[in-house]
Protein backbone atom coordinates (compact mmCIF):
# COMPACT_ATOMS: atom_id res chain seq x y z
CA UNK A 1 -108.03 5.62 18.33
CA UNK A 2 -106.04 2.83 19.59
CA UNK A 3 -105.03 1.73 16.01
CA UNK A 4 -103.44 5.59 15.16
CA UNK A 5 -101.95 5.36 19.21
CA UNK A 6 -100.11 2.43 18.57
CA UNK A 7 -98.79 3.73 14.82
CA UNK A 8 -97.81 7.15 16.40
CA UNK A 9 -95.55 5.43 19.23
CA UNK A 10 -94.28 3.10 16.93
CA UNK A 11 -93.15 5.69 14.42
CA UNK A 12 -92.08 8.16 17.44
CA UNK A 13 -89.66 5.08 18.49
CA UNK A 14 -88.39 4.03 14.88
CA UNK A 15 -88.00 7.51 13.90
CA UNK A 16 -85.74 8.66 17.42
CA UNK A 17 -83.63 5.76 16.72
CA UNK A 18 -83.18 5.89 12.64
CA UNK A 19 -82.41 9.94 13.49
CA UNK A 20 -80.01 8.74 15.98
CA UNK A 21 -78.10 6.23 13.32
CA UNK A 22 -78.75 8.43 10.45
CA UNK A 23 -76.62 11.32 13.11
CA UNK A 24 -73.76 8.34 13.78
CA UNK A 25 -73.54 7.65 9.97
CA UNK A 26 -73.27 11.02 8.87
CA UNK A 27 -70.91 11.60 11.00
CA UNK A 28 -69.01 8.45 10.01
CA UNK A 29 -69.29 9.61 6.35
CA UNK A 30 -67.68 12.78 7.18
CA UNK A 31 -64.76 10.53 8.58
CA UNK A 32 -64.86 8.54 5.56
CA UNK A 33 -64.51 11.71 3.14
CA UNK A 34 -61.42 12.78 5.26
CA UNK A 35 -59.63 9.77 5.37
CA UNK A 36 -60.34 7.60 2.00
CA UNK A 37 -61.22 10.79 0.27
CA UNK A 38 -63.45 11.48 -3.02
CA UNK A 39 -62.19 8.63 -4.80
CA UNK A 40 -61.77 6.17 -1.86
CA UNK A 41 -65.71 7.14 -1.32
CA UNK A 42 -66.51 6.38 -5.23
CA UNK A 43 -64.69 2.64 -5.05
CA UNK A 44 -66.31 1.65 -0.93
CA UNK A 45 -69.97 2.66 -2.55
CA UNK A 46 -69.31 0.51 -5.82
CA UNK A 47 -69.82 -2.47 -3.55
CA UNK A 48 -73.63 -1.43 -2.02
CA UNK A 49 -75.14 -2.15 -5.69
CA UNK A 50 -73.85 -5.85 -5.01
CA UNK A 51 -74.29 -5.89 -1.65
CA UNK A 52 -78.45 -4.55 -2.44
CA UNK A 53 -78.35 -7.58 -5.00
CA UNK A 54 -77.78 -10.32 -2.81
CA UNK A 55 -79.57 -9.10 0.32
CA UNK A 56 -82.45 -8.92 -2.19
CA UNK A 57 -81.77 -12.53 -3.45
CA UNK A 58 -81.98 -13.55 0.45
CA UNK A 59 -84.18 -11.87 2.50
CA UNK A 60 -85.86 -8.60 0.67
CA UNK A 61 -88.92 -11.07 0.04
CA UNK A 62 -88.59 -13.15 3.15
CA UNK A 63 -88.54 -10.02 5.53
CA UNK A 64 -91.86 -8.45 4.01
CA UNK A 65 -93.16 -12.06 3.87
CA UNK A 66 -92.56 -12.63 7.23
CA UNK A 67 -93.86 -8.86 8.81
CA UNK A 68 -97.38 -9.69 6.68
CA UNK A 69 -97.67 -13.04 7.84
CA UNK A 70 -96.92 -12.97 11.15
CA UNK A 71 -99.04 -9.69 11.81
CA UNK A 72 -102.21 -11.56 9.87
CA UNK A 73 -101.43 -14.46 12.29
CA UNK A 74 -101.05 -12.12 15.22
CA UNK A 75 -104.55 -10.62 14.42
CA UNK A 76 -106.36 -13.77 14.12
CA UNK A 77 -104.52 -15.23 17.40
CA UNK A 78 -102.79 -17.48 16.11
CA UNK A 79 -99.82 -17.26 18.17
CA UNK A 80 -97.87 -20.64 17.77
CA UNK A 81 -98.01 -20.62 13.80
CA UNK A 82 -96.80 -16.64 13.74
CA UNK A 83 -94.00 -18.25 15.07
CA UNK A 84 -93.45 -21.58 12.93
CA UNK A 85 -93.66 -18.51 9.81
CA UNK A 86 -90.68 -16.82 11.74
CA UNK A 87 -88.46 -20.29 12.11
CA UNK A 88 -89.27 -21.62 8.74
CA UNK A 89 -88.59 -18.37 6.44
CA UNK A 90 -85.18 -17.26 8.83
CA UNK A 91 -83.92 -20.84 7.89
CA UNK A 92 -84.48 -20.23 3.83
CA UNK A 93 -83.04 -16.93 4.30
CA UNK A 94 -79.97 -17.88 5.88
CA UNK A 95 -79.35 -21.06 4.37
CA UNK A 96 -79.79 -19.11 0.72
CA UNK A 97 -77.48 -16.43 2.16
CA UNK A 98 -74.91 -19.01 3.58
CA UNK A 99 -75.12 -20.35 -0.22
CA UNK A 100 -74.46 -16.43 -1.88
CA UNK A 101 -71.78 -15.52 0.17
CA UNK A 102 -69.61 -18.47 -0.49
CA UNK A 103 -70.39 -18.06 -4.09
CA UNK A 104 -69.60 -14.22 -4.08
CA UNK A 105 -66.47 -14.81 -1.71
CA UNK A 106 -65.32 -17.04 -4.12
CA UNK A 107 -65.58 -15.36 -7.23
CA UNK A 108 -64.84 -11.84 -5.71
CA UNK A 109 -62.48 -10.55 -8.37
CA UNK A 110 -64.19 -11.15 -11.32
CA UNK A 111 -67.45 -9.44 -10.27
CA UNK A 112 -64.81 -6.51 -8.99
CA UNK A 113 -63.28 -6.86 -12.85
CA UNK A 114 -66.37 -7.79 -15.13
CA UNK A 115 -69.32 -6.03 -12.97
CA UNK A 116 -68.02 -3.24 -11.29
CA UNK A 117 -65.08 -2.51 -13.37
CA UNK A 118 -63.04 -1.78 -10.83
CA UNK A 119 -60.43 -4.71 -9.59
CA UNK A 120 -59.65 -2.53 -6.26
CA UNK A 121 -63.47 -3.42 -5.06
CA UNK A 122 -62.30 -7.23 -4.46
CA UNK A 123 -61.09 -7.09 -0.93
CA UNK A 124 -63.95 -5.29 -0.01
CA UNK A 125 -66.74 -7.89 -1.77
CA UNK A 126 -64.69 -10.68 0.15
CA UNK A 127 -65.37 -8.84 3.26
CA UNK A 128 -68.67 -7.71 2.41
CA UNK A 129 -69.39 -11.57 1.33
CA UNK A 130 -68.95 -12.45 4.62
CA UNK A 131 -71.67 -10.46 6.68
CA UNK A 132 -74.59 -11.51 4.37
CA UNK A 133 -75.64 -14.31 6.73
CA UNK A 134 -75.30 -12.20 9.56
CA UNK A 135 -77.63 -9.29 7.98
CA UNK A 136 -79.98 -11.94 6.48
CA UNK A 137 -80.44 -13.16 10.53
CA UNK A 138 -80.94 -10.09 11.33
CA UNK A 139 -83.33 -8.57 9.30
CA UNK A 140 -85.55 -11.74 9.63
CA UNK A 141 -85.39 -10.59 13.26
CA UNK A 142 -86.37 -7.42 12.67
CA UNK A 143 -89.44 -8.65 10.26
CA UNK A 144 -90.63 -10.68 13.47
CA UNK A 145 -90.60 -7.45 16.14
CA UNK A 146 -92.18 -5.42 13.15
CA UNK A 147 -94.93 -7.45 12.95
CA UNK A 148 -95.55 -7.41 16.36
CA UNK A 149 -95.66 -4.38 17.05
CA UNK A 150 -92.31 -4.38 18.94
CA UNK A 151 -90.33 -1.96 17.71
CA UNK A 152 -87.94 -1.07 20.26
CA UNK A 153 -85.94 -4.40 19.51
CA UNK A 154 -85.45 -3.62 15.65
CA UNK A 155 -84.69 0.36 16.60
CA UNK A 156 -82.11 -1.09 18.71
CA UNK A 157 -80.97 -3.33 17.06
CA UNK A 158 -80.40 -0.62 13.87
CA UNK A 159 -78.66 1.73 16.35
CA UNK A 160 -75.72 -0.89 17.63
CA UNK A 161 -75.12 -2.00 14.43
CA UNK A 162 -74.43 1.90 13.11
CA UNK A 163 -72.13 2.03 16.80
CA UNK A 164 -70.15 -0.68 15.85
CA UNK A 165 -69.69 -0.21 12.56
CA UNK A 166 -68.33 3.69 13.21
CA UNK A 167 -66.31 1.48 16.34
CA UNK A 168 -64.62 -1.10 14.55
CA UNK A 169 -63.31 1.72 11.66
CA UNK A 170 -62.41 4.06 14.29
CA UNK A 171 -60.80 1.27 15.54
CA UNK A 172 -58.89 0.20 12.53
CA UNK A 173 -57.89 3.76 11.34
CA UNK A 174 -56.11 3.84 14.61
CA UNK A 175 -54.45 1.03 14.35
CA UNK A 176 -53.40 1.67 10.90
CA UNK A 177 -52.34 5.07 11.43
CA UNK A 178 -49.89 4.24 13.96
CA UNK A 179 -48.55 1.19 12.29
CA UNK A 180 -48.24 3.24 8.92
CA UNK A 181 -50.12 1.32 7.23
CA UNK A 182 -52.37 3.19 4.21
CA UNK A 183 -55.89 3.99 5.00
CA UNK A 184 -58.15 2.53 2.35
CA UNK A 185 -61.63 1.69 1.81
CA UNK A 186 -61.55 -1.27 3.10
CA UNK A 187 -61.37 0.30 6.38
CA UNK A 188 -65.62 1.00 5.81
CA UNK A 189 -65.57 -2.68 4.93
CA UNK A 190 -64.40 -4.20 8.13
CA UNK A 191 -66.55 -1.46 9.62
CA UNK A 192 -69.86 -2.61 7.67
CA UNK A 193 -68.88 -6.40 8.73
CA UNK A 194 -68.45 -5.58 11.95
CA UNK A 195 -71.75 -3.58 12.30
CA UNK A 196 -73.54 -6.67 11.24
CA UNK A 197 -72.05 -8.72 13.47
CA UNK A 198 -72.92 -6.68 16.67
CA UNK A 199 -76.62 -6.81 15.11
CA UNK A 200 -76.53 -10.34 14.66
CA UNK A 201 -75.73 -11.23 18.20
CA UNK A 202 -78.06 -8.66 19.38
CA UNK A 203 -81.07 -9.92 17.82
CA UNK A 204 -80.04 -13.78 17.94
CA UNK A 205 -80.17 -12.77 22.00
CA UNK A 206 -83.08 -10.99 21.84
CA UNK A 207 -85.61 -14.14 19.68
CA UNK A 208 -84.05 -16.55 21.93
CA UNK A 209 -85.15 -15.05 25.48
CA UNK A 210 -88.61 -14.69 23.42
CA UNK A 211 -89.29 -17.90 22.50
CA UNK A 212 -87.64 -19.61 25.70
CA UNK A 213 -90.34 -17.24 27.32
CA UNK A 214 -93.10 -18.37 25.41
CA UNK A 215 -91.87 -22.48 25.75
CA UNK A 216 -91.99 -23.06 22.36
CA UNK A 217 -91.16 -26.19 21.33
CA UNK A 218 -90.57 -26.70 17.44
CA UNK A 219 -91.67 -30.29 17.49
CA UNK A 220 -94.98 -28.86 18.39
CA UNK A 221 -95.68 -27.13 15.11
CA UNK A 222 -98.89 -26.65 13.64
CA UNK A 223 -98.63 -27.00 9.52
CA UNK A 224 -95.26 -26.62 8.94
CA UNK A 225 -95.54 -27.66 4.96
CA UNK A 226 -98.55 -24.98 4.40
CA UNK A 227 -96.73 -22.50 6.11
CA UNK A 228 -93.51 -23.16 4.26
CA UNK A 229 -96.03 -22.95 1.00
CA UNK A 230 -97.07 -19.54 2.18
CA UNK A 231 -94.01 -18.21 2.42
CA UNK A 232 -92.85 -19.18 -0.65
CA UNK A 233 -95.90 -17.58 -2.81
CA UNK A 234 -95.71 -14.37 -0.78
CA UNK A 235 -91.55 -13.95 -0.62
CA UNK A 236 -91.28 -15.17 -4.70
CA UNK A 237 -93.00 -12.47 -6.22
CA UNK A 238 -91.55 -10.29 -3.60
CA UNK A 239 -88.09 -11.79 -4.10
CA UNK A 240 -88.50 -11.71 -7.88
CA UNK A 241 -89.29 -7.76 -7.94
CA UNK A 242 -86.55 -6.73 -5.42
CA UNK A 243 -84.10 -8.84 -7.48
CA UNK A 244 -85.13 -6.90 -10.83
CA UNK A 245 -84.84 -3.91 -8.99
CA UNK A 246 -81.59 -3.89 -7.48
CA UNK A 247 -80.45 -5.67 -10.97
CA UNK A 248 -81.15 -2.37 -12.47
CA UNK A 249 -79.82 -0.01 -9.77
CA UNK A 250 -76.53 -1.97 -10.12
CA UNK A 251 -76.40 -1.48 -13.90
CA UNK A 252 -77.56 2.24 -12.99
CA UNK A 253 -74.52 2.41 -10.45
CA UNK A 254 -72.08 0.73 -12.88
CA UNK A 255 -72.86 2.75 -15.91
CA UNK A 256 -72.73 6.56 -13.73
CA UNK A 257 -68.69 6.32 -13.69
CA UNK A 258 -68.34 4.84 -17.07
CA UNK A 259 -71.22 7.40 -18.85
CA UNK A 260 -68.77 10.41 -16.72
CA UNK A 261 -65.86 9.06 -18.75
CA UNK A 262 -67.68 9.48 -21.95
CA UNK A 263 -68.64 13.02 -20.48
CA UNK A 264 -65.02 13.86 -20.48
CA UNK A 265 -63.61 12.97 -16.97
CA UNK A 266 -60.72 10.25 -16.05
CA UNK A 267 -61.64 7.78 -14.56
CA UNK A 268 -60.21 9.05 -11.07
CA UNK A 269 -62.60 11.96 -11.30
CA UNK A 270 -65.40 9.66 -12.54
CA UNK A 271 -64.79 8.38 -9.34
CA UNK A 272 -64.84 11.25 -7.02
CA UNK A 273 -68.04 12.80 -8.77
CA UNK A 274 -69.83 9.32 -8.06
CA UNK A 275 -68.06 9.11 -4.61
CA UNK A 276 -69.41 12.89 -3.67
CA UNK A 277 -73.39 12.23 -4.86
CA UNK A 278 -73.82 8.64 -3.20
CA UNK A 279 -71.11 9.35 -0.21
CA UNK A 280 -71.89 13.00 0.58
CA UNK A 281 -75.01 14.67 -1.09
CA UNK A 282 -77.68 11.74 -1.28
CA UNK A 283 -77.18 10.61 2.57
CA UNK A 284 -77.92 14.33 3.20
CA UNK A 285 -80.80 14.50 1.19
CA UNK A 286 -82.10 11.18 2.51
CA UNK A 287 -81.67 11.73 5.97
CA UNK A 288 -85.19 13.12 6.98
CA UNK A 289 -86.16 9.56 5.42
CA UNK A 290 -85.75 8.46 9.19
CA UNK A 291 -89.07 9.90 9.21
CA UNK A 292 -90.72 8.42 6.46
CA UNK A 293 -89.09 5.30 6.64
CA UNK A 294 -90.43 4.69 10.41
CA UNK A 295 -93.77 5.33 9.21
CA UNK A 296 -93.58 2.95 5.96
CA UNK A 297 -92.42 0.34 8.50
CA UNK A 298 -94.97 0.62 11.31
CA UNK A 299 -97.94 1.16 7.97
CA UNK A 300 -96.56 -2.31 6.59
CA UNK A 301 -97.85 -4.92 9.42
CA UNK A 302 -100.82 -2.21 10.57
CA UNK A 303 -102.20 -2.37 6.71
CA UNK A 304 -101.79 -5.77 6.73
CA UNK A 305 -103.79 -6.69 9.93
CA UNK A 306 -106.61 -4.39 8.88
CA UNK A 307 -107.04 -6.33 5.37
CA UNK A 308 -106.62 -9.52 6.95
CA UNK A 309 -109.98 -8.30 9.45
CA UNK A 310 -111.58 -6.19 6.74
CA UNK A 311 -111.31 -3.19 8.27
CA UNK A 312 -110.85 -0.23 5.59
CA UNK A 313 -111.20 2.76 7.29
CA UNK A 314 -108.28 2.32 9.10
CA UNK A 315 -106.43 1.90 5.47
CA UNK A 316 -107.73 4.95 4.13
CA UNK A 317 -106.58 6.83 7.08
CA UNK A 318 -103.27 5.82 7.20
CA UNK A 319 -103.01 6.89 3.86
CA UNK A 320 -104.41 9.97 4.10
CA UNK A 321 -102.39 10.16 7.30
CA UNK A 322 -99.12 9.33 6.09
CA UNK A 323 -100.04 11.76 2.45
CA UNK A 324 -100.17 14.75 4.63
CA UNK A 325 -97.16 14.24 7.03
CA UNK A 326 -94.93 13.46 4.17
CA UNK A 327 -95.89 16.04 1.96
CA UNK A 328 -95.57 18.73 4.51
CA UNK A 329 -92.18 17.28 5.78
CA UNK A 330 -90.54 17.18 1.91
CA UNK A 331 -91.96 21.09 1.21
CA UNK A 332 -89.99 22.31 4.30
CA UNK A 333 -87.05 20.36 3.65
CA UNK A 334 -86.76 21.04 -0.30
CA UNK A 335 -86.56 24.83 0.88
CA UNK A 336 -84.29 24.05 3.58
CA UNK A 337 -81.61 21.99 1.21
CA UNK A 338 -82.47 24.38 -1.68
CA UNK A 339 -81.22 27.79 0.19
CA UNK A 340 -78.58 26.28 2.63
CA UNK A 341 -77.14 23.51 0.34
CA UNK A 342 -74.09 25.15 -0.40
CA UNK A 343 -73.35 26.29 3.03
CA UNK A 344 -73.99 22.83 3.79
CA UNK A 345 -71.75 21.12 1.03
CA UNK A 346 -68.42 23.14 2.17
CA UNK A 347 -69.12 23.12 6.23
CA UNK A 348 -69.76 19.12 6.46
CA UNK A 349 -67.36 17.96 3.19
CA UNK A 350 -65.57 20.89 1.99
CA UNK A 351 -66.40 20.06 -1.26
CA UNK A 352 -68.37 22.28 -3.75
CA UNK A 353 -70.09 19.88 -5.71
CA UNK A 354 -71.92 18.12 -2.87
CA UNK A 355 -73.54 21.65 -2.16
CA UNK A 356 -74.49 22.16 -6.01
CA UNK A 357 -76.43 18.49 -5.99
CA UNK A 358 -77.06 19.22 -2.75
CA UNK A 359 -79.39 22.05 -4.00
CA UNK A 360 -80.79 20.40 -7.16
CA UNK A 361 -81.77 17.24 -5.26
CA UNK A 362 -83.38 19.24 -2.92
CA UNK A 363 -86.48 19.11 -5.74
CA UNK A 364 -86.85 15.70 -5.51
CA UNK A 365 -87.86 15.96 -1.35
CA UNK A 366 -91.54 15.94 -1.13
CA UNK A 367 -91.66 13.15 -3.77
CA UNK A 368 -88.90 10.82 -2.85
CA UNK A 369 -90.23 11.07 0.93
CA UNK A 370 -94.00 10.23 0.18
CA UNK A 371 -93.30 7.54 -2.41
CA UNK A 372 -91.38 5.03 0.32
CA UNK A 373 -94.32 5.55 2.43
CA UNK A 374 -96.76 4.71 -0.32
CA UNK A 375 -94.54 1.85 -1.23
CA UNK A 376 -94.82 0.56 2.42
CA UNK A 377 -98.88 0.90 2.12
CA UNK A 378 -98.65 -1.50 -1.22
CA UNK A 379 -96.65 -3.74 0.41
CA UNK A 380 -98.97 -4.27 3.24
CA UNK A 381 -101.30 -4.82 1.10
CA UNK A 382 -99.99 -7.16 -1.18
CA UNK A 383 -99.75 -5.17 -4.22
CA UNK A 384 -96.47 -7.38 -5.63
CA UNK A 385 -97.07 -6.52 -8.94
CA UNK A 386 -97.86 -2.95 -8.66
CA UNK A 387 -94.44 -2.20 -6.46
CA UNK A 388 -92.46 -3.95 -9.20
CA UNK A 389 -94.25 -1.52 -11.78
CA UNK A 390 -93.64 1.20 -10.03
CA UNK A 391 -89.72 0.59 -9.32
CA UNK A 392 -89.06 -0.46 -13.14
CA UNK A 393 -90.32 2.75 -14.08
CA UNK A 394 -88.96 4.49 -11.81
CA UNK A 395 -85.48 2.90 -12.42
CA UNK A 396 -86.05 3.02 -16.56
CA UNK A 397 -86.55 6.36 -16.21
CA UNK A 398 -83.20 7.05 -14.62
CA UNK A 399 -81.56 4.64 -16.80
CA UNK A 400 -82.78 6.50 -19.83
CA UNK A 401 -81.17 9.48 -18.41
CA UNK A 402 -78.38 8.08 -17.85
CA UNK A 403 -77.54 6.77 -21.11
CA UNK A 404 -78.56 9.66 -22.95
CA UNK A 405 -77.98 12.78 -20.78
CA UNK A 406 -75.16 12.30 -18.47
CA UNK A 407 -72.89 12.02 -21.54
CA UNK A 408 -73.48 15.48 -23.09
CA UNK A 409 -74.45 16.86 -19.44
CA UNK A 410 -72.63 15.82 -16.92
CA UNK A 411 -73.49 14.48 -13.72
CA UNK A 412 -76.75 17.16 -13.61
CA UNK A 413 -78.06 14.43 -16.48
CA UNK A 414 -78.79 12.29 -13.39
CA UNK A 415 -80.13 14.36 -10.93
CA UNK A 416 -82.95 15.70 -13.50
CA UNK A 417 -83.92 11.93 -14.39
CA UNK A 418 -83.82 11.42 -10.40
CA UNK A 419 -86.36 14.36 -10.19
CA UNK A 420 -88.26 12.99 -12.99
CA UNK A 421 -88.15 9.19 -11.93
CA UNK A 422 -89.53 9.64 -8.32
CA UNK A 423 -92.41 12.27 -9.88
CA UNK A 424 -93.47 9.82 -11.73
CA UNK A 425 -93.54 7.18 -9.09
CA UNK A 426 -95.48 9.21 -6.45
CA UNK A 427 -98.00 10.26 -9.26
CA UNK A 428 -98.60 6.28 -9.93
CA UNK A 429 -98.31 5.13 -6.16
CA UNK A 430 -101.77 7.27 -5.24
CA UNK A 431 -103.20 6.09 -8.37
CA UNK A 432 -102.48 2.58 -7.21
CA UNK A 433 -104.25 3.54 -4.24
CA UNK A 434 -106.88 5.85 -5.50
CA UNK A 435 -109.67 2.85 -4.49
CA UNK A 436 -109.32 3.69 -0.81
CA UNK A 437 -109.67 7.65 -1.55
């Protein structure tokens, strides 16, 4: 009873505060789409693929890593080396990070010109360079709190950074406007540098009054090598499989624009199709993921703790738990974005095409909302190499569709292999797990 208490309030907290950003941000995208426009939309989410890339190369592993550990630790009472795991894997993360972000500030304009294929993308992968520290920090941070069970500290951490990021453009677009100066995307990429920054502080605050609190002394650590070893052979494999991932979302993201061309559009409406299904109808379809994604992050350390005391019942309820809740949640919303997309599509953007994918995506709901949770349950339980199956094939998929379908159909080519990819995914996540059925 305690054990569902405790994952109830957690997800109540995580999910108030990721509706509350998810509210901010689609309200900021709304700004975006009426004052960068289609195209402006198209070039600002060119740089995410890159920016997925090396947040993967820095801290994807280390975060998960560091939530598994330090709840194991946690359970066993082992209070000083849950925090030795903390210090030693936020140092590798940031110092690798430190080490990306000079190299990608550096060489900006030839990933904008050779990887993204887009030269107008360099200002913003300078800027965008420069908060990967900063987000490394702070999702460390938030990899601690989740672990222990604290999740008001990473909910509000998530909801200043979405403030100051709508701020800081708001901000800017002020300031522009009245000097005269040209609104362009970069105005999303001082915003996105500038939410990472308020995070940053936040959290850096927030760990030090904790461990002043507890008097910890680093000096005083207990196996700093063997801890440093576990980190390693848990955040590789996790590293590794994040890194492959992202790798083939950015070729995914890259090819979209350039497969539209060989559909027929120029490469300014290339643009605007891309900008309207990643800037307009996917946040939309995504955002009851506050949801899901709150419960994948509260199942991640809970899982873990159970394995690391043997206790499987409270496994196979969570998944049973979580299987039900997201299944009923995507059902009511694929009706909902099914019959009201296009109502939707011309009252928040004005734009017809983000209600027609608004409608066909609506398919993918119950799938795409259960699979993250699933994925959260595998990664609890240290199932490496079945999540990196699972988003391979789920990316191939899409990739296939890509290349073969979005030439002679469009822009519908890839929101059938979307459908497709995360069927298939959710169909092999609870076979994954069909040993705790």
């Amino acid at each position: 009873m305690k054990h569902m208490h405790i994952l109830v309030k957690g997800t109540l907290i995580l999910t108030l505060s990721g509706f509350l950003t998810k509210i901010i941000g689609f309200i900021y995208r709304i700004f975006l789409s009426h004052t960068i426009g289609a195209q402006g939309m198209g070039i600002y989410q060119l740089i995410f693929p890159v920016q997925a890339l090396c947040f993967a190369l820095t801290v994807g592993g280390i975060q998960t890593a560091i939530s598994r550990l330090v709840a194991a630790k946690a359970a066993l009472e082992e209070e000083q080396s849950s925090r030795d795991i903390f210090l030693i894997s936020t140092f590798l993360s940031v110092f690798t990070a430190i080490l990306v972000s000079f190299f990608l500030y550096r060489h900006a304009s030839w990933f904008a010109l050779h990887i993204l294929l887009e030269e107008s993308c360099t200002p913003l992968l300078k800027i965008m360079a420069l908060s990967l520290p900063m987000g490394a920090f702070h999702a460390c941070v938030n990899g601690y709190y989740f672990a222990r069970k604290k999740l008001s500290v990473p909910a509000a951490a998530q909801l200043l950074e979405q403030l100051a990021r709508v701020g800081a453009s708001y901000l800017v677009f002020l300031i522009w406007t009245d000097q005269g100066i040209p609104v362009t995307p970069l105005l999303a990429a001082v915003g996105l540098l500038s939410g990472e920054l308020g995070a940053m502080v936040f959290s850096g605050l927030v760990i030090f009054r904790d461990y002043t609190k507890a008097h910890y002394q680093i000096r005083h650590m207990v196996s700093p090598f063997s801890d440093f070893k576990s980190v390693v052979c848990l955040s590789f494999p996790l590293t590794c499989n994040r890194l492959l991932v992202n790798l083939l979302h950015s070729i995914e993201s890259v090819l979209i624009p350039g497969h539209l061309r060989l559909y027929g559009l120029d490469n300014a409406s290339a643009l605007s199709v891309y900008g309207v299904l990643t800037g307009m109808a996917l946040p939309l379809i995504f955002f009851p993921c506050a949801i899901t994604n709150a419960v994948s992050t509260v199942l991640l350390p809970s899982v873990a703790e159970s394995q690391a005391v043997g206790n499987h019942q409270n496994i196979r309820k969570s998944i049973f738990l979580s299987v039900k809740c997201c299944l009923a949640l995507g059902f009511s919303f694929t009706v909902f974005f099914y019959f009201f997309g296009d109502f939707l599509g011309l009252l928040l953007f004005q734009n017809e095409f983000a209600g027609t994918f608004i409608k066909t995506l609506s398919f993918i709901c119950p799938c795409l909302y259960l699979s993250g949770t699933l994925g959260g349950i595998l990664n609890g339980l240290g199932a490496v190499n079945q999540t990196l199956l699972l988003n391979v094939i789920g990316l191939g998929v899409r990739l296939l569709f890509v290349f073969f379908l979005i030439p002679v159909y469009g822009i519908m080519g890839y929101l059938w292999g979307l459908i497709v990819s995360e069927l298939l995914v959710t169909v092999l996540s609870l076979f994954f797990l069909k040993s705790y059925f």
